[in-house]
C-alpha atoms as a PDB file:
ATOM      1  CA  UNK A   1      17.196  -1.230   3.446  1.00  0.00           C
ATOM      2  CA  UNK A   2      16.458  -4.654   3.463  1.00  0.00           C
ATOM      3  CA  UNK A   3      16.084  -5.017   7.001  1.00  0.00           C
ATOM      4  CA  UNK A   4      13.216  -2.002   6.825  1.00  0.00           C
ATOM      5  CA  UNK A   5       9.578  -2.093   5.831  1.00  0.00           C
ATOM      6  CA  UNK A   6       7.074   0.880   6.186  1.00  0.00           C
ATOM      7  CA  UNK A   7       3.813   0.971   7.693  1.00  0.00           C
ATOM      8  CA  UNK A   8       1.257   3.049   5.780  1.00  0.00           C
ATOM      9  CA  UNK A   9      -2.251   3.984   7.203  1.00  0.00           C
ATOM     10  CA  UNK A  10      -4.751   5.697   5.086  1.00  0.00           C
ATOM     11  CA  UNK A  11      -8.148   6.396   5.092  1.00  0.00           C
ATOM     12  CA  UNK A  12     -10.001   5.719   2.221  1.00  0.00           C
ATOM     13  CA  UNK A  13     -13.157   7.849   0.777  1.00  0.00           C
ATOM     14  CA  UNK A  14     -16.169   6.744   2.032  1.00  0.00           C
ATOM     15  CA  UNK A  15     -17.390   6.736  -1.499  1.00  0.00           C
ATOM     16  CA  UNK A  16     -15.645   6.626  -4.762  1.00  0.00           C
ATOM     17  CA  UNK A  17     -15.877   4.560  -8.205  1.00  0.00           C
ATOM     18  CA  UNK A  18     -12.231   2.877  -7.549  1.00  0.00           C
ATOM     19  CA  UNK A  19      -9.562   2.951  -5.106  1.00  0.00           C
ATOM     20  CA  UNK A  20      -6.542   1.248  -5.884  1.00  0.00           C
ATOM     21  CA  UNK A  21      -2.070   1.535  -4.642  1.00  0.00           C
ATOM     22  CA  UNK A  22       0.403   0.533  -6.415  1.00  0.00           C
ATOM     23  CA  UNK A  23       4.366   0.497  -6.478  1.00  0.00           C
ATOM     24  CA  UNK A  24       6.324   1.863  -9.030  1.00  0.00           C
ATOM     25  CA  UNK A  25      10.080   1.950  -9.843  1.00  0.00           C
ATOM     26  CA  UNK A  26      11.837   5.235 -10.924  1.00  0.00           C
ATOM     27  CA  UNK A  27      11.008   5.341 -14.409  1.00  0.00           C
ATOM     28  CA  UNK A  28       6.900   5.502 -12.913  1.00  0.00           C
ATOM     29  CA  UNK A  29       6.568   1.882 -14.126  1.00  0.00           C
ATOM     30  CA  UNK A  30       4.583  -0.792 -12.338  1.00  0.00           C
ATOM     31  CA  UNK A  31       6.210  -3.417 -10.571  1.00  0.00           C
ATOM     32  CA  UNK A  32       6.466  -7.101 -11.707  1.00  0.00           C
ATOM     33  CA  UNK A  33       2.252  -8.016 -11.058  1.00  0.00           C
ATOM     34  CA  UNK A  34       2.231 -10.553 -12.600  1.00  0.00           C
ATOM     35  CA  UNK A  35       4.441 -12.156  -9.981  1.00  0.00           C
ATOM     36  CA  UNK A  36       4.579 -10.176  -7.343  1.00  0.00           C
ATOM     37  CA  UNK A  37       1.685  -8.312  -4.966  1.00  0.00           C
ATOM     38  CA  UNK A  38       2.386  -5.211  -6.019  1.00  0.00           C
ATOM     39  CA  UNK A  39      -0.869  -3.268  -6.236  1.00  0.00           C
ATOM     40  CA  UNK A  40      -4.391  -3.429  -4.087  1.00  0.00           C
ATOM     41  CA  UNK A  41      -7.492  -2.133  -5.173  1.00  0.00           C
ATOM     42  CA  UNK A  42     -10.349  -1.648  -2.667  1.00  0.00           C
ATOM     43  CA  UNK A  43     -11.609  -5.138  -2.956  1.00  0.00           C
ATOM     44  CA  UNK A  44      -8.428  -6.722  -1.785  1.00  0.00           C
ATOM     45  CA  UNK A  45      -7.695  -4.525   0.769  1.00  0.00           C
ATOM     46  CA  UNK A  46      -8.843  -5.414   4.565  1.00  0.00           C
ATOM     47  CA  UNK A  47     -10.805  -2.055   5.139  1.00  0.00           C
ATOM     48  CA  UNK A  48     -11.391  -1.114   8.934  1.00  0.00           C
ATOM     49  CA  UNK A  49     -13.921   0.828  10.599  1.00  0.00           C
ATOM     50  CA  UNK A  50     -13.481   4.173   9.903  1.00  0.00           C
ATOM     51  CA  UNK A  51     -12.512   3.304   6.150  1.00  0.00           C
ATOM     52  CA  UNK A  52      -8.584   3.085   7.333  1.00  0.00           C
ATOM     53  CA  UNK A  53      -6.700   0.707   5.746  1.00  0.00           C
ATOM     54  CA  UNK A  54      -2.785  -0.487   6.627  1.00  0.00           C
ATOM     55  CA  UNK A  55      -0.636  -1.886   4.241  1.00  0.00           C
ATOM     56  CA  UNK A  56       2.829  -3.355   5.036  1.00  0.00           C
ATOM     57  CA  UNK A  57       5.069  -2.114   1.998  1.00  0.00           C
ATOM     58  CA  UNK A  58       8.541  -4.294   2.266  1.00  0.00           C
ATOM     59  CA  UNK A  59      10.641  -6.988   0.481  1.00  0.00           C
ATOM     60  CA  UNK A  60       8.434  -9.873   2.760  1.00  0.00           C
ATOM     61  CA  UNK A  61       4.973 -10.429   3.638  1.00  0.00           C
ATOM     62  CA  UNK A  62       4.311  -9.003   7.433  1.00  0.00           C
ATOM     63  CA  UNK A  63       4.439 -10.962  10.799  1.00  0.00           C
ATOM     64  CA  UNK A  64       4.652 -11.054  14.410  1.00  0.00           C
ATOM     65  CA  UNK A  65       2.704  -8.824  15.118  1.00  0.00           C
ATOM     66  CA  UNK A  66       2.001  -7.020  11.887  1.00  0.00           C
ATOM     67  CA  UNK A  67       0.656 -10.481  10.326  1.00  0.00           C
ATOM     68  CA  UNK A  68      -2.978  -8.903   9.586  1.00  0.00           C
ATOM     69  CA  UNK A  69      -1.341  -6.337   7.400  1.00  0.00           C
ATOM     70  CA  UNK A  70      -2.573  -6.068   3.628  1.00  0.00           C
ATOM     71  CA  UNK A  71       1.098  -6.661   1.887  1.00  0.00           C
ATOM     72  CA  UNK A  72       3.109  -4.780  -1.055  1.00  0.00           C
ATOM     73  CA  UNK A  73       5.921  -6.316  -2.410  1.00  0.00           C
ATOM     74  CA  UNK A  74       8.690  -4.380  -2.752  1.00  0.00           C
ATOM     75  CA  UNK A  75      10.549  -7.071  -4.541  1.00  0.00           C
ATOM     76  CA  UNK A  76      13.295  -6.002  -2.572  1.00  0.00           C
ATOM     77  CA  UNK A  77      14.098  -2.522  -4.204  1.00  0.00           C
ATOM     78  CA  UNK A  78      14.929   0.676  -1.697  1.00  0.00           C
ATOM     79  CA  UNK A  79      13.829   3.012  -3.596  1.00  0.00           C
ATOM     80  CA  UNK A  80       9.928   3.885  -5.992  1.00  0.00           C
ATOM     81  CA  UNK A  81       6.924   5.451  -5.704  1.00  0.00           C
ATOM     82  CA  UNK A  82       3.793   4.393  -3.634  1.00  0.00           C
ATOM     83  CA  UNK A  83       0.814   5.547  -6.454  1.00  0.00           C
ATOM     84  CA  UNK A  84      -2.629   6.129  -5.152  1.00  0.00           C
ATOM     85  CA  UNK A  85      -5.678   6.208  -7.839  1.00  0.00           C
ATOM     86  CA  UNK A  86      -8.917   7.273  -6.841  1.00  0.00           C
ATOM     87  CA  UNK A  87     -11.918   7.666  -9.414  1.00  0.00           C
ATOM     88  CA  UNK A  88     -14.681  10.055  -8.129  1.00  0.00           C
ATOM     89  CA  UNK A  89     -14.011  10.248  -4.558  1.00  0.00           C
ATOM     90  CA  UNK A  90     -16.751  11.827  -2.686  1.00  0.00           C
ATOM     91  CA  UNK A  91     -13.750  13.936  -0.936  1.00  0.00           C
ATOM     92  CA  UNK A  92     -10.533  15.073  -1.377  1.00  0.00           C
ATOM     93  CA  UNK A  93      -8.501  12.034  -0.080  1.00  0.00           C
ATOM     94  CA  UNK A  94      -6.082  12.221   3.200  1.00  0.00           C
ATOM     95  CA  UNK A  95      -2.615  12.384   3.273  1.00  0.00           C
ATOM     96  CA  UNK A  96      -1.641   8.628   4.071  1.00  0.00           C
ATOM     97  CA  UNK A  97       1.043   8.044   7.403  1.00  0.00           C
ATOM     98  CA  UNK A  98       4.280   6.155   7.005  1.00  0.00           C
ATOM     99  CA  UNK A  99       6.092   4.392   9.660  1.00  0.00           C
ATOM    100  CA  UNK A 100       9.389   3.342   9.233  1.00  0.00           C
ATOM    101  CA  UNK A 101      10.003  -0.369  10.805  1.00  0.00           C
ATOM    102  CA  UNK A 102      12.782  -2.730  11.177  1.00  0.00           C
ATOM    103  CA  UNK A 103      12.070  -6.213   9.777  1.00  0.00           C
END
């Protein structure tokens, strides 16, 4: 819903060529990047100790509270897929944690 955004939490491999998310619509296309954030690769992503990483996936960029969030861009779809790519991890990677959070 509009009024929704999810909270996901992942840990990332501690080692691995490339790391990236991205958001993709039914058909398993990307979203608009060229205008929109819709995609983070390890470099852009604000990477805590412990290699966790939360990204605020919603139609707006994060506050309040969730303000130091990295931020997808749904561009206001309710429904896609959250894509994870990772090139040679040194480890199988985690299952990532979704919250569910009004806006």
């Amino acid at each position: 819903a509009s009024d929704e955004a999810l909270i996901m939490e992942a840990t990332l491999p501690r080692d691995c060529a490339f790391a990236s998310v991205n958001l993709w619509n039914r058909f398993l296309q990307t979203l608009d990047y060229e205008n929109h954030q819709v995609s983070l690769n390890r470099k852009q992503m604000h990477i805590k100790e412990g290699n966790l990483v939360r990204i605020w996936i919603g139609p707006s960029p994060p506050t309040g509270r969730y303000k130091d969030l990295d931020w997808l861009d749904t561009e206001g779809r309710v429904t896609g897929f959250i894509f994870w790519r990772f090139i040679l991890p040194d480890k199988i990677p985690e299952q990532p944690r979704l919250t569910l959070v009004k806006v």
